[in-house]
C-alpha atoms as a PDB file:
ATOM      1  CA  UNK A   1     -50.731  70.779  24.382  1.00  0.00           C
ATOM      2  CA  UNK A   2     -52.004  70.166  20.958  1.00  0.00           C
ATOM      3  CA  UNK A   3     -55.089  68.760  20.282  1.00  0.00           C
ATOM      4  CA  UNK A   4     -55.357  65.994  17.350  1.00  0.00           C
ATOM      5  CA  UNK A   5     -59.465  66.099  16.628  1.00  0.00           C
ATOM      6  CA  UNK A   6     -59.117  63.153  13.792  1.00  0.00           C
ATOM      7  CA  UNK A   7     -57.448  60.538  16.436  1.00  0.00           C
ATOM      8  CA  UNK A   8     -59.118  57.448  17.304  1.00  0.00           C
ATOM      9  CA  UNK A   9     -58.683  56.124  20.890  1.00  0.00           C
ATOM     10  CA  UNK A  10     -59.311  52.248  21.256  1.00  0.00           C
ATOM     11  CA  UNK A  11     -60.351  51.485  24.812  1.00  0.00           C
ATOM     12  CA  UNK A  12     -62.398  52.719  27.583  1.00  0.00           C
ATOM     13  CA  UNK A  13     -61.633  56.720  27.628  1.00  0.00           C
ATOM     14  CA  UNK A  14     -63.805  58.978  26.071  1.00  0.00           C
ATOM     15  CA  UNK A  15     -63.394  62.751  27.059  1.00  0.00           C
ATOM     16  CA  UNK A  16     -65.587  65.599  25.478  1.00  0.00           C
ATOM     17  CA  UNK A  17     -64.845  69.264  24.004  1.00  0.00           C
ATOM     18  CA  UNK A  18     -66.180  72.539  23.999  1.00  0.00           C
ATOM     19  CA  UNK A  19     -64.111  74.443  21.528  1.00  0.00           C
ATOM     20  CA  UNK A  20     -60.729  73.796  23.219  1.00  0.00           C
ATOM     21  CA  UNK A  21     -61.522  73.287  26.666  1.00  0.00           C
ATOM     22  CA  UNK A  22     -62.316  69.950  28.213  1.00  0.00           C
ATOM     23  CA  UNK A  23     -66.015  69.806  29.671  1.00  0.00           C
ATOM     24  CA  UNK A  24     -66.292  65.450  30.626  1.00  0.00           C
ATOM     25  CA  UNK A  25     -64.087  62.672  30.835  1.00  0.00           C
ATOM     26  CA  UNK A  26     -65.526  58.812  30.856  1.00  0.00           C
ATOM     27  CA  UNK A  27     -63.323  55.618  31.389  1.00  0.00           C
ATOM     28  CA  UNK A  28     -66.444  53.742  30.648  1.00  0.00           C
ATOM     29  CA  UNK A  29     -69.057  54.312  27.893  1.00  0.00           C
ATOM     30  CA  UNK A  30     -71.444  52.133  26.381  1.00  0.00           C
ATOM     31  CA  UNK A  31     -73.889  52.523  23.534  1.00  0.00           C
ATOM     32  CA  UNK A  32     -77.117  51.156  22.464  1.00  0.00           C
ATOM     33  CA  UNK A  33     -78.879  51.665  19.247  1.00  0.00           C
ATOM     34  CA  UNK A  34     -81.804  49.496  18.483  1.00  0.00           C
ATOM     35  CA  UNK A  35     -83.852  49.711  15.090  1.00  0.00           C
ATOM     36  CA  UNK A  36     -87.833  48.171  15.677  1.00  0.00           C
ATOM     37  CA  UNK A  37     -89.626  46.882  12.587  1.00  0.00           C
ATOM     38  CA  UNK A  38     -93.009  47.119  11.158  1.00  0.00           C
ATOM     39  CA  UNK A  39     -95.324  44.152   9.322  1.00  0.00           C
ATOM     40  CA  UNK A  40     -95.958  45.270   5.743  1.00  0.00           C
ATOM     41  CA  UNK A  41     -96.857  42.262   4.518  1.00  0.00           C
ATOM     42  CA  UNK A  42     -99.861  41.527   2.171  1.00  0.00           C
ATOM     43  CA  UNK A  43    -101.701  39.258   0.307  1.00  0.00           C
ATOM     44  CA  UNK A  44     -99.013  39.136  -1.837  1.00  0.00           C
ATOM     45  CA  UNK A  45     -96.361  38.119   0.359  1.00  0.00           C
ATOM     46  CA  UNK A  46     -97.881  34.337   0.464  1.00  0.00           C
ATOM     47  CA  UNK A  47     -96.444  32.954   3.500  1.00  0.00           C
ATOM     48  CA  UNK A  48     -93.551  35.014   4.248  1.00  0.00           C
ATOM     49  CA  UNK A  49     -93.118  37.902   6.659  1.00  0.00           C
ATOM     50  CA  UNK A  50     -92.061  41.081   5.527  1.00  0.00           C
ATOM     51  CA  UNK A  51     -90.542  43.924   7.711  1.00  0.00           C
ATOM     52  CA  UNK A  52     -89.387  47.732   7.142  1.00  0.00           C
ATOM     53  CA  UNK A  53     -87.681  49.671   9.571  1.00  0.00           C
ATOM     54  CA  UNK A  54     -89.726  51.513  12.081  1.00  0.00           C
ATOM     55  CA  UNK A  55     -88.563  53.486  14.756  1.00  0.00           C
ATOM     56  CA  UNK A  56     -84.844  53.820  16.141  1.00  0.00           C
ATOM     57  CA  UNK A  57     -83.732  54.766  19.436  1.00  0.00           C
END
């Protein structure tokens, strides 16, 4: 069976590689990425709130 490493699978299965052999196989996967933001605002910034990106996980 060839493998085709650039295909895109829409849908629930998700199966993982080492070199050629098949180590996992999910019919469900979710992921979370959040992003959390830091004040940097300053005298300057009058009455609006500025934010830069903090930490992601």
């Amino acid at each position: 069976m060839a493998l085709e490493s650039s295909k895109i699978i829409y849908g629930g299965d998700m199966m993982l590689f080492v070199a050629t052999k098949p180590v996992a196989f999910s019919s469900a996967a979710k992921l979370d990425i959040s992003l959390k933001t830091r004040d940097i605002g300053s005298k300057d910034s009058g009455h609006w709130d500025e934010k830069a990106a903090g930490k992601m996980s």
